[in-house]
Protein backbone atom coordinates (compact mmCIF):
# COMPACT_ATOMS: atom_id res chain seq x y z
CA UNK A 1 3.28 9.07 -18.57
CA UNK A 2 2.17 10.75 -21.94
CA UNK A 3 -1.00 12.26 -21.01
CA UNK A 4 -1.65 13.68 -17.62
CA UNK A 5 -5.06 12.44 -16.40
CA UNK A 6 -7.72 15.00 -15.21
CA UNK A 7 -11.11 15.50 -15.06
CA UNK A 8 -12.17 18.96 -16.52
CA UNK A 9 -15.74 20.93 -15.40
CA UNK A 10 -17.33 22.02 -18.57
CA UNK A 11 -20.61 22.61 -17.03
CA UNK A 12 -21.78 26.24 -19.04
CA UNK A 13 -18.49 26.31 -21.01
CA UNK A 14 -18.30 26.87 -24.70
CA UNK A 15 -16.88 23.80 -26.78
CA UNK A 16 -16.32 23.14 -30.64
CA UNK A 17 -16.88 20.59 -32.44
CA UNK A 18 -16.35 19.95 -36.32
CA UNK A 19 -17.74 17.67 -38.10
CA UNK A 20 -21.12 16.75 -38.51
CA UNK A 21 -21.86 12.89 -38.78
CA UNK A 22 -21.78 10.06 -36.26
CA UNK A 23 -18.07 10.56 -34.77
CA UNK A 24 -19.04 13.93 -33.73
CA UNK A 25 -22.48 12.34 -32.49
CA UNK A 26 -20.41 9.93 -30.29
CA UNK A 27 -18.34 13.00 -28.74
CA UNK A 28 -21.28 15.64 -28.64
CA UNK A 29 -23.36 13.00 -26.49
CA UNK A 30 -20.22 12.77 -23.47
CA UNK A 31 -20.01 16.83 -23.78
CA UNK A 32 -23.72 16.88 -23.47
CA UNK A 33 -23.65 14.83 -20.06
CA UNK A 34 -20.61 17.05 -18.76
CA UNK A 35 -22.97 19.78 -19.28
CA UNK A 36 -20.60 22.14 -22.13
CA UNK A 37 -22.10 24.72 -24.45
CA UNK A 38 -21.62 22.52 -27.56
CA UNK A 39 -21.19 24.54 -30.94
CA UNK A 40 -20.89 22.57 -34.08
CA UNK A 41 -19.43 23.84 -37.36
CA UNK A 42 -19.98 21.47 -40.23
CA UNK A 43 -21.46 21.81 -44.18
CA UNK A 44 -24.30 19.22 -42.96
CA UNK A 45 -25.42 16.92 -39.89
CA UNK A 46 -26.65 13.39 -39.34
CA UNK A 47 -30.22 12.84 -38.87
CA UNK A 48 -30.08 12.38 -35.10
CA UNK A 49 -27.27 15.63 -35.00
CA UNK A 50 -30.29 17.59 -36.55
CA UNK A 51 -32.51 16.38 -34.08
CA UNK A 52 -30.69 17.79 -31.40
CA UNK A 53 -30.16 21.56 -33.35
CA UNK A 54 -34.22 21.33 -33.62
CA UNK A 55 -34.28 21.11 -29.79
CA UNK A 56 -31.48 23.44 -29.40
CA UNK A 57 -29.20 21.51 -27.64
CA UNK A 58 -26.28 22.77 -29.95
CA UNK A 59 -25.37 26.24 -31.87
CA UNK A 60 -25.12 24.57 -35.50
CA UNK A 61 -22.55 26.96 -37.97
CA UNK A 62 -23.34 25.53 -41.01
CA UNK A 63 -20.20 25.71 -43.54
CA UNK A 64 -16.37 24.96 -43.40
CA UNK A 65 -13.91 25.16 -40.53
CA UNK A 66 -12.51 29.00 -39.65
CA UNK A 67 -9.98 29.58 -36.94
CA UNK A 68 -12.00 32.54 -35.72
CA UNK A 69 -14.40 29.99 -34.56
CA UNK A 70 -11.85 29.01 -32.05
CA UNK A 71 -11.90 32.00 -30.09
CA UNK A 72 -13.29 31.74 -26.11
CA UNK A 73 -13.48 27.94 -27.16
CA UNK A 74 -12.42 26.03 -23.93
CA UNK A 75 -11.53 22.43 -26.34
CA UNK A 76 -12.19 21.68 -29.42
CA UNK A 77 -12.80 18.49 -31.38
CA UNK A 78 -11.86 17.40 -35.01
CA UNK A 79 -14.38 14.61 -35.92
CA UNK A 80 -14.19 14.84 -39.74
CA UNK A 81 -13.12 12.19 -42.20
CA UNK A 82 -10.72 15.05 -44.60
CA UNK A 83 -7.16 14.96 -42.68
CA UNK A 84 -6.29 17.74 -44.58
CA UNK A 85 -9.33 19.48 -42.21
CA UNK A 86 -8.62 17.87 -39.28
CA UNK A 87 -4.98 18.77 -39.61
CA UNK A 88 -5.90 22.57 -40.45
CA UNK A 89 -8.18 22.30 -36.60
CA UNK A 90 -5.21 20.98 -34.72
CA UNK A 91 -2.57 24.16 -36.27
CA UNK A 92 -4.87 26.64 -35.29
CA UNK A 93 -5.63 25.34 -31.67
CA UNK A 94 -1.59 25.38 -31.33
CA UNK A 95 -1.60 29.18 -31.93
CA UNK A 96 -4.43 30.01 -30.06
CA UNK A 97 -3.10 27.45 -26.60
CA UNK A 98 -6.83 25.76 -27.31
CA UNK A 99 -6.24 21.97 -26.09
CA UNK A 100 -7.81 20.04 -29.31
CA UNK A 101 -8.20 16.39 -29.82
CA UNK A 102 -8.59 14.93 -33.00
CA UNK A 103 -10.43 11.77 -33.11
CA UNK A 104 -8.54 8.44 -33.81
CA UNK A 105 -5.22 10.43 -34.25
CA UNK A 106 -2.81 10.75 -31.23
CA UNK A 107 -0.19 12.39 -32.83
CA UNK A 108 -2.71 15.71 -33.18
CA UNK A 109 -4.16 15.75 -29.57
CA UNK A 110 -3.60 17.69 -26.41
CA UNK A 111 -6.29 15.72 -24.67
CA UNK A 112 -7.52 12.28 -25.81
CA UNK A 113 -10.79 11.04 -24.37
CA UNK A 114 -10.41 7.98 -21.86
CA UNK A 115 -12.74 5.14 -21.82
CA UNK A 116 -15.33 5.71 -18.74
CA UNK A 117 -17.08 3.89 -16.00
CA UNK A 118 -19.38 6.18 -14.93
CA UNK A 119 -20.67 5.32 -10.91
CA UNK A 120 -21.71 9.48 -10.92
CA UNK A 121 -20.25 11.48 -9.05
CA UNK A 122 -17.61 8.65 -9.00
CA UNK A 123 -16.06 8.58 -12.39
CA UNK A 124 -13.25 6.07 -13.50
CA UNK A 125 -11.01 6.83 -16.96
CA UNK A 126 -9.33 4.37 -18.84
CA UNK A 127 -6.74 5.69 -20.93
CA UNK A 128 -4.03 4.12 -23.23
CA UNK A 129 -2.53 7.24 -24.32
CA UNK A 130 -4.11 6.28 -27.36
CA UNK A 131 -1.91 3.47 -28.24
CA UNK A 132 -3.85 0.53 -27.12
CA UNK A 133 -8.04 1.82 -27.31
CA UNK A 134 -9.32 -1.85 -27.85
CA UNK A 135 -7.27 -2.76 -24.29
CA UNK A 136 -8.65 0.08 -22.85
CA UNK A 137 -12.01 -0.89 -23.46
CA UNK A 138 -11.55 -4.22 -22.34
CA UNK A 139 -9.96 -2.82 -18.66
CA UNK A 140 -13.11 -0.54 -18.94
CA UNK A 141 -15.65 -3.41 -19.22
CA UNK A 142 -13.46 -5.51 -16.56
CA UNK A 143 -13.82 -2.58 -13.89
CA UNK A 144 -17.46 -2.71 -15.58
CA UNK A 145 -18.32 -5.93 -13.68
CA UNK A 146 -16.30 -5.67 -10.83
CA UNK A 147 -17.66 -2.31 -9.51
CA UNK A 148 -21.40 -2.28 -7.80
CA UNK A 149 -23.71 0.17 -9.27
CA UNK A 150 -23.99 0.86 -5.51
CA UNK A 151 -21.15 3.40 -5.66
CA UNK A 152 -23.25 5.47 -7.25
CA UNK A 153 -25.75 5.62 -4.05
CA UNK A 154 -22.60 5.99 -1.96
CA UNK A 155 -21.23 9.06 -3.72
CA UNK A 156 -24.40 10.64 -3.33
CA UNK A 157 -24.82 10.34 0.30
CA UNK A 158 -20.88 11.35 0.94
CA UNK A 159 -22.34 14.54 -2.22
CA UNK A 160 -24.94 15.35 0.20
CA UNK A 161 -22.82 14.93 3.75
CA UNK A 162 -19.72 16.82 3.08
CA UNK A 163 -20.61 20.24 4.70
CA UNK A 164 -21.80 18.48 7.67
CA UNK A 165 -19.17 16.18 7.83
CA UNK A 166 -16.29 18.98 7.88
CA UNK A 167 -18.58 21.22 9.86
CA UNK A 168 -18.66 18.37 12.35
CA UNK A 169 -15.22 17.00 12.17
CA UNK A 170 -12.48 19.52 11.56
CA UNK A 171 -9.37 17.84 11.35
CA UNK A 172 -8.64 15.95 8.25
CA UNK A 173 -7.45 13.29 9.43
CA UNK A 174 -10.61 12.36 11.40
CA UNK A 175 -12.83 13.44 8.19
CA UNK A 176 -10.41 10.83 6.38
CA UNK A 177 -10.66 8.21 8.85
CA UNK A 178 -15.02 8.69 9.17
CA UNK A 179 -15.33 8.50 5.19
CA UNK A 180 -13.35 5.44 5.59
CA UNK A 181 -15.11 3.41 7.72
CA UNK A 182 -18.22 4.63 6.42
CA UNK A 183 -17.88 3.09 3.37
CA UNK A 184 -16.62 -0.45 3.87
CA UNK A 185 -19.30 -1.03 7.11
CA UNK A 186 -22.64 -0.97 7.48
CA UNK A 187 -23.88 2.06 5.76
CA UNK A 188 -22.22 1.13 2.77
CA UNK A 189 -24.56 -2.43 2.72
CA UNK A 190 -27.38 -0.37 3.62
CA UNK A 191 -26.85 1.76 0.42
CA UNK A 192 -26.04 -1.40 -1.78
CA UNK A 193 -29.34 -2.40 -0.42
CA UNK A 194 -31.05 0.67 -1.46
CA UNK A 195 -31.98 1.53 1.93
CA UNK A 196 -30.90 5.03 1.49
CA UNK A 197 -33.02 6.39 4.33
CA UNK A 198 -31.51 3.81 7.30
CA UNK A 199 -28.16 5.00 5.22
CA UNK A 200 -28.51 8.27 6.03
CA UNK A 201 -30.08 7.63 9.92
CA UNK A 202 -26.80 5.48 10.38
CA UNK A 203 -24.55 8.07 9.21
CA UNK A 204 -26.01 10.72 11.41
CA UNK A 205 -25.48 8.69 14.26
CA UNK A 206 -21.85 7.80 13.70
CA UNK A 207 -21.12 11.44 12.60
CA UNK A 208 -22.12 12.03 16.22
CA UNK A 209 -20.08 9.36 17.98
CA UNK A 210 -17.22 10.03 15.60
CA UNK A 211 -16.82 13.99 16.63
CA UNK A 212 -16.81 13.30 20.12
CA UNK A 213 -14.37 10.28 19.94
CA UNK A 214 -10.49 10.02 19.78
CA UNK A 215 -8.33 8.26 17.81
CA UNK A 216 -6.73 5.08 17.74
CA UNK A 217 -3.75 3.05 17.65
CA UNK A 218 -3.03 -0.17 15.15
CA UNK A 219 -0.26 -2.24 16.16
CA UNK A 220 0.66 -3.11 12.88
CA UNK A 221 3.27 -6.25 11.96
CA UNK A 222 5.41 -5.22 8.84
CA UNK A 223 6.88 -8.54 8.64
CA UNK A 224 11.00 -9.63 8.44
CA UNK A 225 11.60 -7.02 5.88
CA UNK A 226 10.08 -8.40 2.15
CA UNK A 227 7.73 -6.07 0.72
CA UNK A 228 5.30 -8.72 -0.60
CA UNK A 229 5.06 -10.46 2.83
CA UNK A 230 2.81 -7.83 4.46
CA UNK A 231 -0.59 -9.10 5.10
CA UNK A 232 -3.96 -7.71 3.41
CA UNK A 233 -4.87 -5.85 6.72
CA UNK A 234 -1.42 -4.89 7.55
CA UNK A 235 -1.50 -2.78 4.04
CA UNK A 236 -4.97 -1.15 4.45
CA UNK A 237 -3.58 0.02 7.93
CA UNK A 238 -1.08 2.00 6.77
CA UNK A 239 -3.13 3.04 3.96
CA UNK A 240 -5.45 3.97 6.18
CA UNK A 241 -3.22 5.92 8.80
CA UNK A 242 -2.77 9.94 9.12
CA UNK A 243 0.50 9.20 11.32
CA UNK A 244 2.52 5.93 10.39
CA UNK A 245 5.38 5.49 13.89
CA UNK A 246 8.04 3.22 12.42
CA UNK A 247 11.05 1.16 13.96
CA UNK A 248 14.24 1.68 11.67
CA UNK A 249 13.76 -2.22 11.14
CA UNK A 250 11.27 -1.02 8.54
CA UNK A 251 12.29 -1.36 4.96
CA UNK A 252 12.28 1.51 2.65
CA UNK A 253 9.99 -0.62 0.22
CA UNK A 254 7.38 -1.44 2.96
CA UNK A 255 7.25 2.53 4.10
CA UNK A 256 6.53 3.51 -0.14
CA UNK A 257 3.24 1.19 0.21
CA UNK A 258 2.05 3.61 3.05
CA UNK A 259 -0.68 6.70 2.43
CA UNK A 260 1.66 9.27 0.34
CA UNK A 261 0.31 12.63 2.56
CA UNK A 262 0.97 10.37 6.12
CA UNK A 263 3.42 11.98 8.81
CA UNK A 264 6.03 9.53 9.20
CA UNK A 265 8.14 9.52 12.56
CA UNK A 266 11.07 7.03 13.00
CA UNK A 267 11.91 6.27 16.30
CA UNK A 268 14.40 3.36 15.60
CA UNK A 269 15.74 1.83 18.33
CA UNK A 270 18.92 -0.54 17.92
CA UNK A 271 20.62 -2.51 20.47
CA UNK A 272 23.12 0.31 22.07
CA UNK A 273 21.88 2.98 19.99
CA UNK A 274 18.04 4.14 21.36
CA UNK A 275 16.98 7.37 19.58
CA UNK A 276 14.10 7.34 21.84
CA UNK A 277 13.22 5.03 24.52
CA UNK A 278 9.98 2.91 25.23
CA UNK A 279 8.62 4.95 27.31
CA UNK A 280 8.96 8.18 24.91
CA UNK A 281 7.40 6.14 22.11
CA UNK A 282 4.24 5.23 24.56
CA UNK A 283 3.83 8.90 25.24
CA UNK A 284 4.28 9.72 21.80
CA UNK A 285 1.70 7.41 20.16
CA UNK A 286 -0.74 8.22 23.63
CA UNK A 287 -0.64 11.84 22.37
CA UNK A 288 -1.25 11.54 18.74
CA UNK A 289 -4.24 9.17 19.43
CA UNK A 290 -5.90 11.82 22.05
CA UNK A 291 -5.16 14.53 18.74
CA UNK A 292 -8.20 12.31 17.30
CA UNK A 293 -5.47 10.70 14.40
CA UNK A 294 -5.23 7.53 13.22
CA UNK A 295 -1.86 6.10 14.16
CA UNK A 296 -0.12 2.87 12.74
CA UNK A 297 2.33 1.91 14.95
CA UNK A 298 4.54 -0.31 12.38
CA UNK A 299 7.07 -2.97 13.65
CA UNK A 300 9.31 -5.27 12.35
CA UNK A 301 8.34 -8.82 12.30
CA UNK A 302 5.15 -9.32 14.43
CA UNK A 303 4.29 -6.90 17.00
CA UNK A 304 4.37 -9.39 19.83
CA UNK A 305 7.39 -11.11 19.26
CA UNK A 306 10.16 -9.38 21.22
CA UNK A 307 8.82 -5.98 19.41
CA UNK A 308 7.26 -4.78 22.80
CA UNK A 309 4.01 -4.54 21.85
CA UNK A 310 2.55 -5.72 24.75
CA UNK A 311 4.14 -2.55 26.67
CA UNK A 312 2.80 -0.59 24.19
CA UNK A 313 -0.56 -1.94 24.27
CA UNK A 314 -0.82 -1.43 28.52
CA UNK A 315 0.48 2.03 28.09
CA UNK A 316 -2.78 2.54 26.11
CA UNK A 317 -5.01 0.66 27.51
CA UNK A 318 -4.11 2.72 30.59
CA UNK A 319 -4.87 6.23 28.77
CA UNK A 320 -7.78 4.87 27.50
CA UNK A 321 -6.78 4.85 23.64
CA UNK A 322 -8.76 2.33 21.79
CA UNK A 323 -5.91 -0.09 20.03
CA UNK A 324 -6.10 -2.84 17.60
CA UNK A 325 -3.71 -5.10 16.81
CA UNK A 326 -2.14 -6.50 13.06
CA UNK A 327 0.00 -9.81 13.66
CA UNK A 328 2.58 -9.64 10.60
CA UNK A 329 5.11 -13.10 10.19
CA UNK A 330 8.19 -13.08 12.68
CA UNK A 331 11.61 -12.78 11.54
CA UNK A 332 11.94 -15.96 13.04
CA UNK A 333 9.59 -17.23 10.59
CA UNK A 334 10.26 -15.46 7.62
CA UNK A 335 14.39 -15.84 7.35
CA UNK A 336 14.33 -18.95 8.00
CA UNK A 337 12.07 -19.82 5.48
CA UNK A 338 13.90 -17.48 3.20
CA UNK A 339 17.04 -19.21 4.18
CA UNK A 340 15.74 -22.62 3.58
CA UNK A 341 15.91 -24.02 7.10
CA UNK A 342 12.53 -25.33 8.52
CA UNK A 343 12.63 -24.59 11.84
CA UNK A 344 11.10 -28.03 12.90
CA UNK A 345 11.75 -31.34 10.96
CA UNK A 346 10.88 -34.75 12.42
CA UNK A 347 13.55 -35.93 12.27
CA UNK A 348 16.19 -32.63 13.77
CA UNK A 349 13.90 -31.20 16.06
CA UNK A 350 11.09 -31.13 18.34
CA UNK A 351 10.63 -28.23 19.77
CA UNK A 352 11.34 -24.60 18.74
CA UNK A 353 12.35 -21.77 21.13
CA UNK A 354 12.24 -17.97 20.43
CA UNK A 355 14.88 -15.93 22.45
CA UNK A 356 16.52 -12.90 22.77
CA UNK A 357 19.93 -11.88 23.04
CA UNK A 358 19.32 -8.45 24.19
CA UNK A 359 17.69 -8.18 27.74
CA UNK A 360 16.00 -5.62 29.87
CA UNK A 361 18.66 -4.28 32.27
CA UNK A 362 18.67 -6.15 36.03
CA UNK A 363 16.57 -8.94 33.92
CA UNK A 364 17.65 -12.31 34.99
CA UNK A 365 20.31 -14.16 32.41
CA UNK A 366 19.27 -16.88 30.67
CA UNK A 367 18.19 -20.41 31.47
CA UNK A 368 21.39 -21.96 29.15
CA UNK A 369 20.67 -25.75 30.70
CA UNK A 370 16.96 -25.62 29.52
CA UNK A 371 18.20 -23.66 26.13
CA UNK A 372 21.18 -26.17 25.74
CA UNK A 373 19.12 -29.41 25.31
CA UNK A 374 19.43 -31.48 21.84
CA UNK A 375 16.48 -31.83 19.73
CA UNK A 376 15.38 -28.39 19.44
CA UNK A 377 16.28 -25.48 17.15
CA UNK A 378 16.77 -22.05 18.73
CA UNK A 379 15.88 -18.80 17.18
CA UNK A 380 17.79 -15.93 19.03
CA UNK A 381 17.53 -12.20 17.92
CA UNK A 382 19.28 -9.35 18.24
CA UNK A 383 22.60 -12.30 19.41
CA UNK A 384 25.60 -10.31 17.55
CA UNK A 385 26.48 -8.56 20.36
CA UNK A 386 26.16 -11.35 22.52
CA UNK A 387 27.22 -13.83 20.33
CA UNK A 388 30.42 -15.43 22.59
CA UNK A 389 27.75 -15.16 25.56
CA UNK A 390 25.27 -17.59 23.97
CA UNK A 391 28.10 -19.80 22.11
CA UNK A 392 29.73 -20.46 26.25
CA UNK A 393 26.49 -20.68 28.29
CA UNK A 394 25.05 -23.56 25.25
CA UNK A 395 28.78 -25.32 24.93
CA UNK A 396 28.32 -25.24 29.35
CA UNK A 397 25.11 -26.91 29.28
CA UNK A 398 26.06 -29.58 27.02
CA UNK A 399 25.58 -28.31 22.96
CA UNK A 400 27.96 -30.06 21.13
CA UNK A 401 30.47 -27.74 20.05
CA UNK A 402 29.91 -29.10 15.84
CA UNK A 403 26.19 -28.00 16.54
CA UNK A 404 25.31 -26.19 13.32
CA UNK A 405 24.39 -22.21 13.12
CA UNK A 406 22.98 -20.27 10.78
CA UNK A 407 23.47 -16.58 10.74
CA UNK A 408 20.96 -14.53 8.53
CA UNK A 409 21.53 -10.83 7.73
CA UNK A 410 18.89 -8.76 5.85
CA UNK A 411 17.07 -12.26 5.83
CA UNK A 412 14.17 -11.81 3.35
CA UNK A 413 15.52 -8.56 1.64
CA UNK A 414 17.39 -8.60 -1.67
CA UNK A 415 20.52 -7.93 -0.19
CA UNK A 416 20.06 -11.24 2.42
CA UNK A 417 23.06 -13.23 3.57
CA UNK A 418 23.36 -16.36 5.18
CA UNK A 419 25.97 -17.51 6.62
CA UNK A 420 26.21 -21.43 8.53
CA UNK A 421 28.88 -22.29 10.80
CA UNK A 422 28.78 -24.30 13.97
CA UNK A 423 28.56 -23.67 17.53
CA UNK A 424 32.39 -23.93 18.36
CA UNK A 425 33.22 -21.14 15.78
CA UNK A 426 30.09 -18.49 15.92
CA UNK A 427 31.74 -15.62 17.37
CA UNK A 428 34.86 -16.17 15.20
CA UNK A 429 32.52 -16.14 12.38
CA UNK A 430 30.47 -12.89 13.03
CA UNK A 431 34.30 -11.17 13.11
CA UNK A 432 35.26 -13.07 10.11
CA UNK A 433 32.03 -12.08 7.81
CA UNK A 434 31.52 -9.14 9.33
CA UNK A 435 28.04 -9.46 10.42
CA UNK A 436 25.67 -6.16 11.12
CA UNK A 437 22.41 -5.74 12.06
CA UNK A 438 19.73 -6.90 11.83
CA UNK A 439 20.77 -10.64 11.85
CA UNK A 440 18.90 -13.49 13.24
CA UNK A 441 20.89 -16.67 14.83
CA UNK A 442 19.66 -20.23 14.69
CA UNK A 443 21.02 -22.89 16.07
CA UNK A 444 20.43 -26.26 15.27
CA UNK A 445 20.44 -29.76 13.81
CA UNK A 446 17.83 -28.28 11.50
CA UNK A 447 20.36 -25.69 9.78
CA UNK A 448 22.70 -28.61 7.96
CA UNK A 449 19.42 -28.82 5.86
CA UNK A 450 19.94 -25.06 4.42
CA UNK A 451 22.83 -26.26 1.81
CA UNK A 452 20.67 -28.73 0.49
CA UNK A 453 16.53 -26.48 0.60
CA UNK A 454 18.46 -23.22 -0.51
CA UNK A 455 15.94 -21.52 -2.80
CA UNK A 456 16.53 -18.36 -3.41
CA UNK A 457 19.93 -17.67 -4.66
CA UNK A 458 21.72 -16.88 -1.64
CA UNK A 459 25.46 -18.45 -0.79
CA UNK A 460 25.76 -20.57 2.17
CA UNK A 461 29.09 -21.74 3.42
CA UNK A 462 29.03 -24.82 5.36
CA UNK A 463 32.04 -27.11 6.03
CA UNK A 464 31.02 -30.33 4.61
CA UNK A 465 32.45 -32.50 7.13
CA UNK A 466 30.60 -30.39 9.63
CA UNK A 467 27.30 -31.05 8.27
CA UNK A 468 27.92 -34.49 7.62
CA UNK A 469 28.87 -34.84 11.85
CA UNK A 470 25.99 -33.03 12.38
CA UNK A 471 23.55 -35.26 10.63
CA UNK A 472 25.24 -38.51 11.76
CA UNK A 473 24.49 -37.20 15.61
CA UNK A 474 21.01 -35.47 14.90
């Protein structure tokens, strides 16, 4: 980043400016909107520049450049056509710490002025650092037409609200989470409308529900793991979110897209290894929502699928904590995709079942003989640790042993490896390729197709006379 972009209040404060024709014109108009003391030092001025000294809307120093002009000067401006001048400006404002731009020359400015889309008091700046001005101006004129002249109604009414608002609502995070709904919903189309009267009427009336409400809880799916898989609504809830509760599932890339100033708390929970249980985690995100926050309660995969979101959701229901929920795409979905195995194919499988491999304790086992039948393909998380459990009770029930298997670790991620065996020689396999969580298993006629639909760089190992078994009995 060369240049650090900020916005600097001029209003009443003393500025210089040399030079006297239509460059200087061009700069004095922006100082004049921002509301600085303009004085100009130049031998003579344009016709519309002398205009302007008639009204006395500048202090005109007629004559040559000093440096003891520069003193109490908060910037000052170079807009002359002599470099030897404009060089002479930009020394002086070094030994005096003025900040001094000098117009169409980079290498002799502290500031540089951006190119602006003004929506007042919402201002956008465009800045190439001075390199690039002509794509600057075209990113200018893009934002240009993409950004209602409304905005400048709706800064004005959040201008005119903001006492009220913080008198009313004195946590930040519920100030935050008002301003936010306020203006994507309905007062935002009433002020796009120009109905800034019902604006106002339907701001004062959710100002009033909003203080005496609590907060809430989004259920939020963060997907298998790959960054760009989160949906739209998935992103503006953690975006949108004072206190994001995570599952250690979570990728380190997903949790960077979050709101920077959020309170993140991980409460990871791995088979064997619970840093908090369930019912912690429903008190926990109970509590935070009756502080009046805005919790996103982020989850591998989707929030329904074996990430016990409907206990969460009964927990608040039960306290009375308005909830939402954000379906993301399922690990089962998502790795195997990424893996190249379609999880139904007309000609493998029928039917596809979603299982786990890691039950509540006293829960019954599982139904192997329904689980065992040909024709479907079988998604089973969290199976590592049960892996010779699910390989006997399927072999029981009738799987032929040469079934294939696909094992997917980090499925999704960069790092994702996929691994195919069959049936007969899963657990040996987990041992052999030392396998860690998290790692989906699928089992099916369906997985002899990952060799050939691999798409995304990743090594399979398959024994070819294994796959060729398996697609002569599929």
């Amino acid at each position: 980043m060369d240049y650090l972009p900020i916005f600097v209040d001029l209003q009443r404060q003393p500025v210089l400016v040399i030079g006297g024709g239509d460059v200087a014109l061009r700069k004095i108009r922006l100082l004049r909107q921002a509301g600085a003391q303009i004085n100009l030092v130049a031998p003579q001025l344009c016709p519309d520049l002398e205009i302007l000294c008639s009204e006395k809307e500048l202090v005109w120093f007629q004559g040559d450049f000093h440096p003891d002009q520069l003193a109490g000067m908060r910037l000052v401006i170079a807009a002359t056509d002599l470099n030897s001048v404009n060089r002479q400006v930009f020394l002086a404002a070094e030994l005096q710490g003025v900040p001094v731009n000098v117009v169409d020359d980079a290498e002799l400015c502290r500031f540089i002025f951006p190119a602006i889309v003004d929506r007042s008091p919402l201002m956008l700046a465009v800045s190439s650092g001075g390199n690039a001005p002509v794509l600057a101006r075209q990113t200018r004129e893009q934002l240009e037409r993409m950004l209602p002249q409304s905005l400048s109604g709706l800064g004005r009414l959040a201008q005119h609200n903001r006492s009220r608002v913080k008198s009313a609502l004195p946590d930040v995070g519920q100030r935050r989470a008002f301003w936010e709904q306020t203006f994507r919903g309905e007062i935002a189309r009433r002020v796009e409308s120009n109905d800034q009267e019902g604006a106002q009427k339907l701001l004062d009336h959710k100002l009033q529900a909003f203080a005496a409400d609590r907060g809430c809880v989004s259920l939020v799916g963060a997907g298998p793991g790959d960054p760009e898989l989160l949906t739209i609504k998935a992103l503006q809830a953690m975006q949108q979110a004072d206190v994001i509760v995570h599952d250690g599932l979570v990728s380190a890339e997903i949790l960077e897209l979050a709101r920077r100033d959020a309170e993140r708390i991980c409460v990871a929970k791995k088979a064997g290894c619970h840093s908090m249980s369930q019912e912690e985690i429903n008190r926990l995100l109970i509590h935070l929502a009756q502080q009046g926050l805005s919790v996103c309660r982020l989850k591998g995969g989707d929030p329904f699928i074996f990430g016990r979101g409907g206990e969460e959701c009964e927990a608040l229901k039960a306290a009375g904590i308005d909830y939402r929920i954000v379906p993301g795409i399922s690990a089962a979905v998502g790795c195997a995709a990424y893996a190249g195995i379609p999880l139904t194919h007309r000609d493998y499988s029928r039917t596809v079942q979603l299982v786990t491999g890691h039950c509540k304790p006293g829960s019954e086992t599982p139904d192997w003989r329904a689980l065992a039948q040909s024709g479907q393909t079988l998604v089973i998380y969290m199976g590592l640790i049960r892996s010779s459990d699910i390989r006997d009770g399927l072999l029981q029930f009738g799987r032929e042993k040469q079934t294939p298997v696909a094992i997917i670790e980090n499925g999704t991620l960069p790092q994702q490896k996929v691994v195919l065996t069959c049936l007969e020689e899963l657990t040996r396999t987990v041992e052999a390729e030392q396998i860690k969580s998290p790692a989906l298993l699928i089992v099916g006629e369906v997985c002899a197709l990952a060799e050939k639909l691999a798409w995304r760089g990743t090594s399979h190992e398959l024994n070819k006379d294994m796959e060729n078994d398996a697609l002569r009995t599929a």
